[in-house]
Protein backbone atom coordinates (compact mmCIF):
# COMPACT_ATOMS: atom_id res chain seq x y z
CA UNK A 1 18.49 8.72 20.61
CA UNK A 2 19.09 11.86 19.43
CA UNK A 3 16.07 14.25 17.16
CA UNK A 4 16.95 16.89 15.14
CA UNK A 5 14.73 19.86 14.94
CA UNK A 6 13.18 21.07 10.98
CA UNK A 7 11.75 23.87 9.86
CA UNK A 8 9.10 22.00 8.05
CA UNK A 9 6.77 21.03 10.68
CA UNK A 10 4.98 17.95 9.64
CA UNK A 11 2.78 15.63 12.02
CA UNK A 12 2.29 12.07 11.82
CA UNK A 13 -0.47 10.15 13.58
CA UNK A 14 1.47 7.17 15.57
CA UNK A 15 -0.38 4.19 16.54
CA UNK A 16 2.12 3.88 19.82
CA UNK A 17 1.13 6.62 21.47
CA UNK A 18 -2.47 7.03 19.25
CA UNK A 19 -1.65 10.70 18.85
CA UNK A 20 -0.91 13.22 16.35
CA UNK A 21 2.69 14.12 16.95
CA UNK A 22 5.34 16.48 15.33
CA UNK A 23 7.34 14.33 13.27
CA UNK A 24 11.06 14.49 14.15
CA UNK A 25 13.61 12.08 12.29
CA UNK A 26 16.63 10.38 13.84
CA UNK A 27 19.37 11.71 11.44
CA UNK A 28 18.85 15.39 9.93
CA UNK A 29 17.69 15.47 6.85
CA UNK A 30 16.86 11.81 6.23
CA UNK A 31 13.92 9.01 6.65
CA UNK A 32 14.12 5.78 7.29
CA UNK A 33 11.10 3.90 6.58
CA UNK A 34 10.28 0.08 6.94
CA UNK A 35 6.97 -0.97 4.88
CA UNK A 36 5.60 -4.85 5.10
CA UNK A 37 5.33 -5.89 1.73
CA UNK A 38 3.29 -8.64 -0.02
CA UNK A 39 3.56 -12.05 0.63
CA UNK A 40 3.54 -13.71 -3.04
CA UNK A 41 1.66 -16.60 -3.23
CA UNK A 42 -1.31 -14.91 -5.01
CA UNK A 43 -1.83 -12.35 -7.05
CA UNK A 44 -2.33 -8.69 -5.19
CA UNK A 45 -5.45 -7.07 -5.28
CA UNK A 46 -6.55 -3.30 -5.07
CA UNK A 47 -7.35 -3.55 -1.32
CA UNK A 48 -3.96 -4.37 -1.00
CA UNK A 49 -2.31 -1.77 -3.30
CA UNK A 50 -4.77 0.66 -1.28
CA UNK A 51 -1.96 0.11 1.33
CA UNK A 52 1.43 0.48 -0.65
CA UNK A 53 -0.62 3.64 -2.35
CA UNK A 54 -0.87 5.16 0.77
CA UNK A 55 2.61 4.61 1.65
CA UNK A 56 3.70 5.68 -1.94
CA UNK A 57 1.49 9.43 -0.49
CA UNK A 58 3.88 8.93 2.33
CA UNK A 59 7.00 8.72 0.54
CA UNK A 60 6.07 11.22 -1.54
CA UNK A 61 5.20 14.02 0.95
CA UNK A 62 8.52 13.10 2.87
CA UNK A 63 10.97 14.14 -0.03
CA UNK A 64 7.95 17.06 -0.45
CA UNK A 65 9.44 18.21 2.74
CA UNK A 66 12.91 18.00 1.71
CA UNK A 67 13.61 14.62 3.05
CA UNK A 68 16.11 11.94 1.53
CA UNK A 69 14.24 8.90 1.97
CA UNK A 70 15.67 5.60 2.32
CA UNK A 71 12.29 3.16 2.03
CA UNK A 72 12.77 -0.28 2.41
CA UNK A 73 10.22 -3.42 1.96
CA UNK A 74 10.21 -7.00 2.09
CA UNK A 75 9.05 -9.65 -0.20
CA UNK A 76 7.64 -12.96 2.06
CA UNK A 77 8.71 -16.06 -0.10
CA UNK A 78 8.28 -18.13 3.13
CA UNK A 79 7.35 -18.64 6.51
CA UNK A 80 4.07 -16.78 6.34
CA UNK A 81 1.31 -18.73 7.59
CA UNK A 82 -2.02 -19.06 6.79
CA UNK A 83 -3.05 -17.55 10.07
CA UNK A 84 -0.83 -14.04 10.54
CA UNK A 85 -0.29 -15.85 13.73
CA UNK A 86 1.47 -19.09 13.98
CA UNK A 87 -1.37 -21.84 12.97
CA UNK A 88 -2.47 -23.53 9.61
CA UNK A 89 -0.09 -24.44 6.24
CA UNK A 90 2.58 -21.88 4.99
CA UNK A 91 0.92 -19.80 2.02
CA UNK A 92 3.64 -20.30 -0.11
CA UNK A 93 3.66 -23.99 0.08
CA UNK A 94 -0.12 -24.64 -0.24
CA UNK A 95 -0.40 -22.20 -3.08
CA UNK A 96 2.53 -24.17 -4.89
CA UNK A 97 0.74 -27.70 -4.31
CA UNK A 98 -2.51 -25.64 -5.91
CA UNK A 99 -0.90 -24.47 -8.82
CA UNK A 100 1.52 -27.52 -9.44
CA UNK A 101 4.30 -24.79 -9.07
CA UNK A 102 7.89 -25.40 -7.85
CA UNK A 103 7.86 -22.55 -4.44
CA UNK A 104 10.34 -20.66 -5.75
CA UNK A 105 8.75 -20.08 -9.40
CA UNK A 106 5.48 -19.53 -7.76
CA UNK A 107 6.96 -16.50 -5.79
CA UNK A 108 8.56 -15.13 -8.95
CA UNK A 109 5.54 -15.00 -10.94
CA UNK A 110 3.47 -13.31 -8.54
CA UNK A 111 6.21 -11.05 -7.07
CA UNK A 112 6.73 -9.97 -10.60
CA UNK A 113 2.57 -9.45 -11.15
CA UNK A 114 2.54 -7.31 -8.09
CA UNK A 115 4.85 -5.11 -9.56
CA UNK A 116 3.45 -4.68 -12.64
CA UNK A 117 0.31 -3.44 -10.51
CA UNK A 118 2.73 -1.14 -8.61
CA UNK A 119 3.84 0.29 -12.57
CA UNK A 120 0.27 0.73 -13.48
CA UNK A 121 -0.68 2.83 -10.28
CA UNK A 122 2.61 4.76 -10.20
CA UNK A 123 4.19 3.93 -7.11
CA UNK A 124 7.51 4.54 -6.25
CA UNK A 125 9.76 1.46 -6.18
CA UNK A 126 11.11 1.28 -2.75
CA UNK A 127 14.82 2.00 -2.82
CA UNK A 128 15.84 -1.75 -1.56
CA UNK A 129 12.84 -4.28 -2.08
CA UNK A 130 14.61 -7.65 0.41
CA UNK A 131 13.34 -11.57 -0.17
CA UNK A 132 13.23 -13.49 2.91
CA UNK A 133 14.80 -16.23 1.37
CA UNK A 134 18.01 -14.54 0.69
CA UNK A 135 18.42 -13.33 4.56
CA UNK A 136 18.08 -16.52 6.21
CA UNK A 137 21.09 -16.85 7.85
CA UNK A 138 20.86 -13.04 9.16
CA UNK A 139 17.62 -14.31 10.54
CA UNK A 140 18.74 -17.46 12.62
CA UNK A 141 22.18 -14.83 13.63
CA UNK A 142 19.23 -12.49 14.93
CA UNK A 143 17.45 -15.36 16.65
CA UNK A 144 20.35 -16.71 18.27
CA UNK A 145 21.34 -13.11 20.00
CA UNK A 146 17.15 -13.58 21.38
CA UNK A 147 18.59 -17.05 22.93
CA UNK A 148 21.76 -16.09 24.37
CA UNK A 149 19.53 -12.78 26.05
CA UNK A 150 16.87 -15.47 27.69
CA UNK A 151 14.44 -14.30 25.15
CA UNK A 152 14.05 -17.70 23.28
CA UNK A 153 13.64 -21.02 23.98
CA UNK A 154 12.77 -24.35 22.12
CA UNK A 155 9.74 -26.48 22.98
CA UNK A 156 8.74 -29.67 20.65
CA UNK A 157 11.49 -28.55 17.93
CA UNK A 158 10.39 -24.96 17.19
CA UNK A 159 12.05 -22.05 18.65
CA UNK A 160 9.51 -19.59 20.48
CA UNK A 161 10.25 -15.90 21.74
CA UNK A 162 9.07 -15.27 25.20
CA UNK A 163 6.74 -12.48 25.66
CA UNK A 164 6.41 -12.76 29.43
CA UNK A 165 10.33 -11.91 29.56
CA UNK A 166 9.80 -9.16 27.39
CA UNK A 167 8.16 -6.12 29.47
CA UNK A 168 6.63 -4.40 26.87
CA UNK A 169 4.57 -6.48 24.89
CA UNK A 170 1.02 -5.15 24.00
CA UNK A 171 2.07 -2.29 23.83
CA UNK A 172 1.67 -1.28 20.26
CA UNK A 173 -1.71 -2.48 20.03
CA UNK A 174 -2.91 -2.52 23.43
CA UNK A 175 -3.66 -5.78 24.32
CA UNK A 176 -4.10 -7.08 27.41
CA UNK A 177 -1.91 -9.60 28.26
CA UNK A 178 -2.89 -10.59 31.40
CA UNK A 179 -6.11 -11.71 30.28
CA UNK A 180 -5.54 -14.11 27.31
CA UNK A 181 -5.50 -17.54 28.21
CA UNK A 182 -4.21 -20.50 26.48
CA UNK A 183 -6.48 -22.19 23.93
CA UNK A 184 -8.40 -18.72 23.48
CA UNK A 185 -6.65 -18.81 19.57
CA UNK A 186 -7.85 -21.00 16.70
CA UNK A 187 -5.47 -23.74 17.17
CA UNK A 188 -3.24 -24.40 20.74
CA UNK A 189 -0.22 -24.89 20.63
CA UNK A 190 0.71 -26.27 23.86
CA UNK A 191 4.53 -25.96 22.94
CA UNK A 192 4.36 -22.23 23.98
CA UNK A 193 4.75 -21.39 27.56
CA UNK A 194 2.54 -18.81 27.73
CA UNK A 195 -0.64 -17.76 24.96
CA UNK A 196 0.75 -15.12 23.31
CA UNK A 197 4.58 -16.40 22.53
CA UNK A 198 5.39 -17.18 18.98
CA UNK A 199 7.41 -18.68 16.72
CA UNK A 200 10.79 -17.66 15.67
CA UNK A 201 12.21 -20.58 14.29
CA UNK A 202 10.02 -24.06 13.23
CA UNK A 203 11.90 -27.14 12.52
CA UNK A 204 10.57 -30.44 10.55
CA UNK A 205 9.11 -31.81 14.21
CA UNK A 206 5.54 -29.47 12.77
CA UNK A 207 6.08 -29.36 9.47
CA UNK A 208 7.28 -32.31 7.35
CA UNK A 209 6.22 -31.39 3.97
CA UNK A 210 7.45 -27.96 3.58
CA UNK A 211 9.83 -27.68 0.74
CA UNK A 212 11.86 -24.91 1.43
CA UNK A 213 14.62 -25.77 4.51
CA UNK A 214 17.79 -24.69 5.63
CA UNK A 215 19.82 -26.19 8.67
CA UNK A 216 20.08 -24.34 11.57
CA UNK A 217 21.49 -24.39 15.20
CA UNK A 218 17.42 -26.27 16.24
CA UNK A 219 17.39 -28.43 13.21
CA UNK A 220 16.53 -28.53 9.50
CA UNK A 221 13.40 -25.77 9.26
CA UNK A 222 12.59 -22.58 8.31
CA UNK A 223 11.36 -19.22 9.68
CA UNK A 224 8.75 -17.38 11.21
CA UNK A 225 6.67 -14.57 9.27
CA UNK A 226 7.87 -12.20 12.05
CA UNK A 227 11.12 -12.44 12.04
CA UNK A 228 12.01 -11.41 8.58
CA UNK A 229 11.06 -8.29 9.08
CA UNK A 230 12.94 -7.38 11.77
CA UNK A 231 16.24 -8.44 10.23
CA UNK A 232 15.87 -6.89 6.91
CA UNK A 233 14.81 -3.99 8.24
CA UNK A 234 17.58 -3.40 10.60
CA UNK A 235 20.03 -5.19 8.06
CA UNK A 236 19.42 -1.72 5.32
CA UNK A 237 18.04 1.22 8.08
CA UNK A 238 19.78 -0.20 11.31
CA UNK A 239 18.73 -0.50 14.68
CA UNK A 240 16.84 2.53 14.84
CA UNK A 241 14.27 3.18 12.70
CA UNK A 242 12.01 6.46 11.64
CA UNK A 243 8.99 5.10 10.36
CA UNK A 244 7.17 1.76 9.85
CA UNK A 245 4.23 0.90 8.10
CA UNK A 246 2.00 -1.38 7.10
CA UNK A 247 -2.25 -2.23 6.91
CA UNK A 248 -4.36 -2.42 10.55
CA UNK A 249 -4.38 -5.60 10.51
CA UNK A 250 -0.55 -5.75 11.33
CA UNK A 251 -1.09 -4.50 14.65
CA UNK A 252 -2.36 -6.70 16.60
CA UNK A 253 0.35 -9.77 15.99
CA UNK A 254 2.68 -9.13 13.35
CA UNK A 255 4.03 -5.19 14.20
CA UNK A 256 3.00 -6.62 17.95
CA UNK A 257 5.73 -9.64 17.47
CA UNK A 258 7.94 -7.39 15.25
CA UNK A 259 8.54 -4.81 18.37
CA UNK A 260 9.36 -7.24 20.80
CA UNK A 261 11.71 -9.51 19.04
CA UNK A 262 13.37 -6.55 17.66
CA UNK A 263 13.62 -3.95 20.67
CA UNK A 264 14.66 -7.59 22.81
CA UNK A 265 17.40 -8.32 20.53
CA UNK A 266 18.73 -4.30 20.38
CA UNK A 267 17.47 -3.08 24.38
CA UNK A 268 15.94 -0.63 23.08
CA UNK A 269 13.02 1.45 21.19
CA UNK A 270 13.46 0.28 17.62
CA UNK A 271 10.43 2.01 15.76
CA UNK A 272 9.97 6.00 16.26
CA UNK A 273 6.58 6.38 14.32
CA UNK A 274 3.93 3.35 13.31
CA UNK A 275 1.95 4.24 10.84
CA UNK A 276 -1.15 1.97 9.96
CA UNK A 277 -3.39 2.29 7.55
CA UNK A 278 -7.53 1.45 7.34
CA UNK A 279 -9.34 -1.51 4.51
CA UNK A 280 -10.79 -1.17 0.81
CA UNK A 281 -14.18 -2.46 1.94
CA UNK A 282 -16.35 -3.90 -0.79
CA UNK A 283 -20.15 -3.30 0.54
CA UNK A 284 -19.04 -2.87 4.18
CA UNK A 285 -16.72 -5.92 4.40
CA UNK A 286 -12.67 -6.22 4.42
CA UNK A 287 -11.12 -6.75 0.64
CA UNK A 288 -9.80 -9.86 0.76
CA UNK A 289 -8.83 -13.60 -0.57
CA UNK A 290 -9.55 -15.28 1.93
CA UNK A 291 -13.36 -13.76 1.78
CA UNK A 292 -13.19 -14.26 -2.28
CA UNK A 293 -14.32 -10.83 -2.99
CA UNK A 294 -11.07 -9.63 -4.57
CA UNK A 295 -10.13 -7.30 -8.20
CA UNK A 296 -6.89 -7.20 -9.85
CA UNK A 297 -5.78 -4.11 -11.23
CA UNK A 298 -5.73 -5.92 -14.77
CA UNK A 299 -9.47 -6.54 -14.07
CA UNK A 300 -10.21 -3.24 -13.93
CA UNK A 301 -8.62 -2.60 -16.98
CA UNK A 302 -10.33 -5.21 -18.50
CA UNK A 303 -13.17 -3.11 -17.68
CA UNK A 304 -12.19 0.10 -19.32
CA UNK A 305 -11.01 1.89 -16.57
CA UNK A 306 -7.28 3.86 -16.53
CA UNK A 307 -5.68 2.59 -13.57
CA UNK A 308 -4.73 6.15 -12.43
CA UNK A 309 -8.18 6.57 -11.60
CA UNK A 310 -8.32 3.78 -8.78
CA UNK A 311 -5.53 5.98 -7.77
CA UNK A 312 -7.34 9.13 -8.28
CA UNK A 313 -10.11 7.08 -5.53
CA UNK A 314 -7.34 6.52 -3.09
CA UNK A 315 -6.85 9.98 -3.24
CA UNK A 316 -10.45 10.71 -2.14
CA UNK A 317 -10.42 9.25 1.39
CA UNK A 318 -7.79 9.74 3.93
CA UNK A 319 -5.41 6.82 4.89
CA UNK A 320 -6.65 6.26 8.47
CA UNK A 321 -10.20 5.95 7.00
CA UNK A 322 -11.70 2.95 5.14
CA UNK A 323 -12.38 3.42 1.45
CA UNK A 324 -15.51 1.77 0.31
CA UNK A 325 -15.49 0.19 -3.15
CA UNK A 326 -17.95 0.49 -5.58
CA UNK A 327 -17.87 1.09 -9.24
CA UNK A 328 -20.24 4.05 -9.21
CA UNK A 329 -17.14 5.27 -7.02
CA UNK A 330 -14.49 3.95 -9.52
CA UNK A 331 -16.91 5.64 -12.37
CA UNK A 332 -16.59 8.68 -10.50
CA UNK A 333 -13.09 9.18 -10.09
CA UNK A 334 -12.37 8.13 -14.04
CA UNK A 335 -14.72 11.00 -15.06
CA UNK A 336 -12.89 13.19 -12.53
CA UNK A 337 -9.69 11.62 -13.55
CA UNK A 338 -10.48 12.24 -17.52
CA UNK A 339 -11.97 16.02 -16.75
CA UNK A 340 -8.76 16.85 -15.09
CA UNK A 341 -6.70 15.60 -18.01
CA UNK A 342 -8.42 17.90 -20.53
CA UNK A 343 -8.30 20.52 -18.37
CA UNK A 344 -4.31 20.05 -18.04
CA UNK A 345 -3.95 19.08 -22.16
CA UNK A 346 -6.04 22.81 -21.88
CA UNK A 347 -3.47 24.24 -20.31
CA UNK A 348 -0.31 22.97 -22.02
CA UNK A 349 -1.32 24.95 -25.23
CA UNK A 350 -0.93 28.12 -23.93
CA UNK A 351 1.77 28.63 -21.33
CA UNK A 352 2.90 31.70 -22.41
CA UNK A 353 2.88 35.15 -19.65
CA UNK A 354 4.54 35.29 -16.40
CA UNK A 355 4.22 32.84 -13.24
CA UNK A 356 2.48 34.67 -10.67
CA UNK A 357 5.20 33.82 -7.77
CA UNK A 358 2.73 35.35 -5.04
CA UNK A 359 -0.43 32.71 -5.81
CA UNK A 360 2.04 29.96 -6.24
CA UNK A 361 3.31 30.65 -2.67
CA UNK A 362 -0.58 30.82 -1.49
CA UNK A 363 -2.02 27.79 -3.20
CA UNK A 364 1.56 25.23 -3.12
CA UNK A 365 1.03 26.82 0.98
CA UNK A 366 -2.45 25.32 1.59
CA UNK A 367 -1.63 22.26 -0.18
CA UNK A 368 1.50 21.61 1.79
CA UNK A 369 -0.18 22.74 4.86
CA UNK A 370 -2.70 19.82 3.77
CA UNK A 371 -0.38 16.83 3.16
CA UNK A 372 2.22 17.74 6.02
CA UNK A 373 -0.64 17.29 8.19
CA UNK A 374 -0.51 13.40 8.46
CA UNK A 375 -0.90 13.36 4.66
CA UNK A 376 -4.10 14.61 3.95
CA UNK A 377 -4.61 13.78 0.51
CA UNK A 378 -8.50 14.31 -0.06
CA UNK A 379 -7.83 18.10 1.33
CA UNK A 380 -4.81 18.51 -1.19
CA UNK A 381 -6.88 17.17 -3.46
CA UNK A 382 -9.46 20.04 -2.97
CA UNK A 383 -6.60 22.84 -3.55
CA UNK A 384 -5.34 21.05 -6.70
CA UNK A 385 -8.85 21.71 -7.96
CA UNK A 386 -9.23 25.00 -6.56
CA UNK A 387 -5.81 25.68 -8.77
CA UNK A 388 -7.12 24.08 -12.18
CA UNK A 389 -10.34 26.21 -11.75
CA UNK A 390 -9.21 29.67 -10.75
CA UNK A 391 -9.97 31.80 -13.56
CA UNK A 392 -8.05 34.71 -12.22
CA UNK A 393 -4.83 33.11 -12.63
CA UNK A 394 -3.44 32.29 -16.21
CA UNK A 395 -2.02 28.88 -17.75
CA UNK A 396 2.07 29.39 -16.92
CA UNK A 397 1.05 29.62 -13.17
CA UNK A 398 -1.26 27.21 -13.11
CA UNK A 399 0.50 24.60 -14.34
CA UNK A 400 4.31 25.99 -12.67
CA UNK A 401 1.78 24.99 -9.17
CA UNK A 402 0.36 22.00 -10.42
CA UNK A 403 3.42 20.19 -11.69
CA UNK A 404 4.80 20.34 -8.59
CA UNK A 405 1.16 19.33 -6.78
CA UNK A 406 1.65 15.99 -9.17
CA UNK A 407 5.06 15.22 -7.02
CA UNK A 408 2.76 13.94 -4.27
CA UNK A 409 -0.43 13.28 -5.96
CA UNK A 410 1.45 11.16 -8.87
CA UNK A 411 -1.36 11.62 -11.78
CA UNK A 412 1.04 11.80 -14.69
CA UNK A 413 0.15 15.51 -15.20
CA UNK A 414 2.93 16.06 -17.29
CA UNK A 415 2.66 12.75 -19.13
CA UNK A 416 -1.23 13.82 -20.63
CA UNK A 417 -1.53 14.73 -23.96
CA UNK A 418 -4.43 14.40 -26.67
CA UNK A 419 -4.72 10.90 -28.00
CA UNK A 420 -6.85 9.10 -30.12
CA UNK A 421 -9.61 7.21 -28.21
CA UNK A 422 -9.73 3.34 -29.03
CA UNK A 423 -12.91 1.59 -27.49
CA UNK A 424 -12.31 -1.98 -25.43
CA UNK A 425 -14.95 -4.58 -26.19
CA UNK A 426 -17.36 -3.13 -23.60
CA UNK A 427 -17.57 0.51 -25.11
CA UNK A 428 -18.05 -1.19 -28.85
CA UNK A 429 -21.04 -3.13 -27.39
CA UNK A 430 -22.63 -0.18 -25.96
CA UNK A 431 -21.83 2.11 -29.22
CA UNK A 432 -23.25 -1.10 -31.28
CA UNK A 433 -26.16 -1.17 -29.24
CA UNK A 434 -26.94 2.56 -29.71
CA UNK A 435 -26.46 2.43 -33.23
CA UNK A 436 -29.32 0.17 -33.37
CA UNK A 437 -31.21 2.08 -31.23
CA UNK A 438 -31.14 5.29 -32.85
CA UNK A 439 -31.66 3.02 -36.62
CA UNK A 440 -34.85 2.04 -34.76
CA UNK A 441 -35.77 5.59 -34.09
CA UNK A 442 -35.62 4.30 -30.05
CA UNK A 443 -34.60 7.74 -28.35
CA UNK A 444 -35.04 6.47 -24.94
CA UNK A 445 -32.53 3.53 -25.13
CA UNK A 446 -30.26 6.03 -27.31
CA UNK A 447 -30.07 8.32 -24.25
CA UNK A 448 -29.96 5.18 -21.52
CA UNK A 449 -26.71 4.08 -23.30
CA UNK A 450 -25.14 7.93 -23.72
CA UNK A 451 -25.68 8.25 -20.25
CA UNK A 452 -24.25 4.70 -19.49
CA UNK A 453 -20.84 5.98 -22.12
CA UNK A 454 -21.02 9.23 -19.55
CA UNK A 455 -20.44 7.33 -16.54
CA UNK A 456 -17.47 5.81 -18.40
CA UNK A 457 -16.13 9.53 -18.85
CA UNK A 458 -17.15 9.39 -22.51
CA UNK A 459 -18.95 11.47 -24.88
CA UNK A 460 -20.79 10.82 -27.88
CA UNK A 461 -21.31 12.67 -30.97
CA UNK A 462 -23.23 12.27 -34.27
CA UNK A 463 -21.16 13.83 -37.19
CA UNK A 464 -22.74 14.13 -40.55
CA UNK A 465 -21.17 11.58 -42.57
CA UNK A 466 -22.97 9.14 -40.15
CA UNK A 467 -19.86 8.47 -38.27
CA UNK A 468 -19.59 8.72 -34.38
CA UNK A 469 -16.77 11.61 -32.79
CA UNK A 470 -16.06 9.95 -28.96
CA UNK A 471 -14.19 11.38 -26.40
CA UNK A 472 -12.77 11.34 -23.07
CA UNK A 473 -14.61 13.64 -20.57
């Protein structure tokens, strides 16, 4: 495989080699870049957009650096199981039975929810978004090259890929091999020849009831959560690929499984850089369904909060780090969030006088020093603020830098403008509340609930005529 060299230095930490290294794409000029996407059988939550955000930075910072990016994810519609490995129901299928849902239907609706979340937050739609039930056939094509290589065989109706036979597994996440030992999983399954083999292909022989099928070269089944991802993403980016991403919880089975099958079907490296990213924690502990301690980005809009500012907290913490959850922290990054916006509707009014082309160099400089340095957003973060607060510099240059800042940081600078405030149900109770309050001459709970309208990046003021002037912060 052949690298071309860039000017642009930009480093990438790869979970491979768990180093920082220069990054160095296959073709000149272009990316190619493989990111797990949700499976749709629920709807997504913000620990999970935490990850597509961060890949959205990603993206972002690429074409930054003058890259034509060719991003590609997958939508699961089957074959994931309940366990990432290969144990329990499919999701799909038990979330259908739940919700009296025909499988199909069920992966519409939340496949369309989870990019309606993607809108809200401003995320780039990947250039080609794949279903794995439209690839089928590419996937039992793929696993029949594994058989005819001695990579595959079938035991009890379900076709496994053998990891003994393929010398490099562990290596993405380190495992060691030798020292697993069959029944050492939740569930054995003694079909597998050795612990850590898994399944490619599974046929009716383990799972009667599942609805969707297809016939095969094994039998009437369906296939494993691994192997989609392999075949899309070598069906749109080929057999060599720049980057691929997805949460830390990937590593250990599904990027793990993905490597193997995919660099044993091709004989060679497949993935250049893996990029992984850390949790949302909520009070210490992993964001997740299956631990019931979940939010929806429509729940936090419920709660009065511009979903641009859960971005604006993603922004905060750097992708290799977890991001603890709270909704002091949420409150914080709305009043940040709001106090930026009138500081750029500030701005707009006056743009008039030349762009200073020798600051725009030295602060668009530190910021891209910043984000080509395995996309450190929280530190590009600190020189957008350093820009919006430098009195020496006037409007027209601030806001030439910042506009392009907003490429990468994706706050809808250039979309803010002066509107007229309209309080949700929450913000009418507490300006109900302190209406009464002040009527009762109760200065105390007056200033608990301005304070409380403050952490909501709000501010309250009595006008004469008795009515109340609120606005953003």
């Amino acid at each position: 495989m052949v690298f071309i060299e860039r000017m642009d230095t930009m480093k990438l930490y790869n979970t491979l080699t768990r180093t920082l290294e220069e990054f160095k794409p296959i073709t000149e000029g272009k990316v190619g870049m493989y990111c797990c996407g949700p499976t749709v059988y629920s709807y997504a939550h913000i620990g999970n957009l935490r990850t597509y955000l961060n890949e959205d930075f990603l993206h972002r910072t690429l074409v930054r650096a003058g890259y034509e990016v060719h991003h590609v994810m997958n939508i699961t519609d089957v074959g994931h199981l309940t366990s990432d490995e290969d144990t329990g129901e499919d999701k799909m299928l038990k979330a259908a039975e739940q919700e009296k849902m025909d499988v199909l239907a069920l992966a519409r609706k939340y496949e369309d929810f989870f990019f309606d979340e993607e809108k809200d937050l401003n995320i780039i739609r990947p250039e080609k978004v794949c279903r794995a039930t439209e690839h089928v056939q590419d996937m039992i094509e793929f696993v029949k090259k594994l058989e005819e290589k001695g990579l595959a065989y079938v035991s009890g109706g379900n076709v496994y890929f053998d990891t003994v036979k393929f010398g490099h597994y562990g290596e993405l996440s380190h495992k060691d091999i030798a020292g697993l030992q069959h029944g050492a999983r939740v569930e054995e399954d003694t079909n597998k020849r050795n612990p850590t083999d898994f399944v490619l292909w599974f046929t009716s022989s383990k799972f009667e009831n599942q609805v969707l099928q297809w016939d095969s070269p094994w039998g009437r089944g369906y296939p494993g959560w691994h192997i989609e991802c392999s075949v899309m993403s070598s069906k749109y980016l080929g057999e060599y690929i720049d980057i691929h991403c997805g949460g830390i919880e990937h590593i250990p089975v599904h990027h793990e499984n993905e490597k193997a099958q995919s660099e044993g079907c091709f004989g060679h490296k497949w993935v250049n850089y893996w990029i992984h990213n850390e949790w949302l924690q909520l009070k210490g502990i992993k964001m997740s369904k299956s631990l019931g301690n979940i939010l929806t980005v429509p729940a936090i809009k419920e709660k009065g909060y511009n979903p641009l500012a859960y971005r604006y907290l993603a922004l905060t913490a750097h992708y290799r780090s977890a991001l603890q959850f709270t909704w002091e922290a949420l409150d914080a990054a709305q009043a940040a969030y709001n106090n930026l916006k009138a500081r750029v509707i500030e701005m707009k009014k006056d743009l008039s006088g030349p762009v200073d082309e020798a600051k725009k160099v030295e602060l668009l400089g530190k910021f891209d020093e910043a984000i080509f340095n395995d996309v450190a957003v929280p530190q590009a973060l600190a020189v957008m603020w350093e820009t919006v607060k430098d009195s020496s510099i006037n409007n027209a240059t601030k806001w030439a830098i910042l506009s392009e800042m907003d490429t990468v940081l994706g706050l809808k600078m250039d979309e803010m403008k002066e509107e007229a405030y309209v309080p949700d149900a929450e913000v009418q109770a507490l300006l109900d509340a302190r209406k009464v309050a002040r009527a009762a001459k109760d200065w105390a709970k007056s200033d608990e609930i301005r304070d409380a309208l403050k952490a909501k990046g709000l501010t309250v003021k009595d006008l004469p005529d008795g009515s109340v002037e609120i606005k953003q912060i």
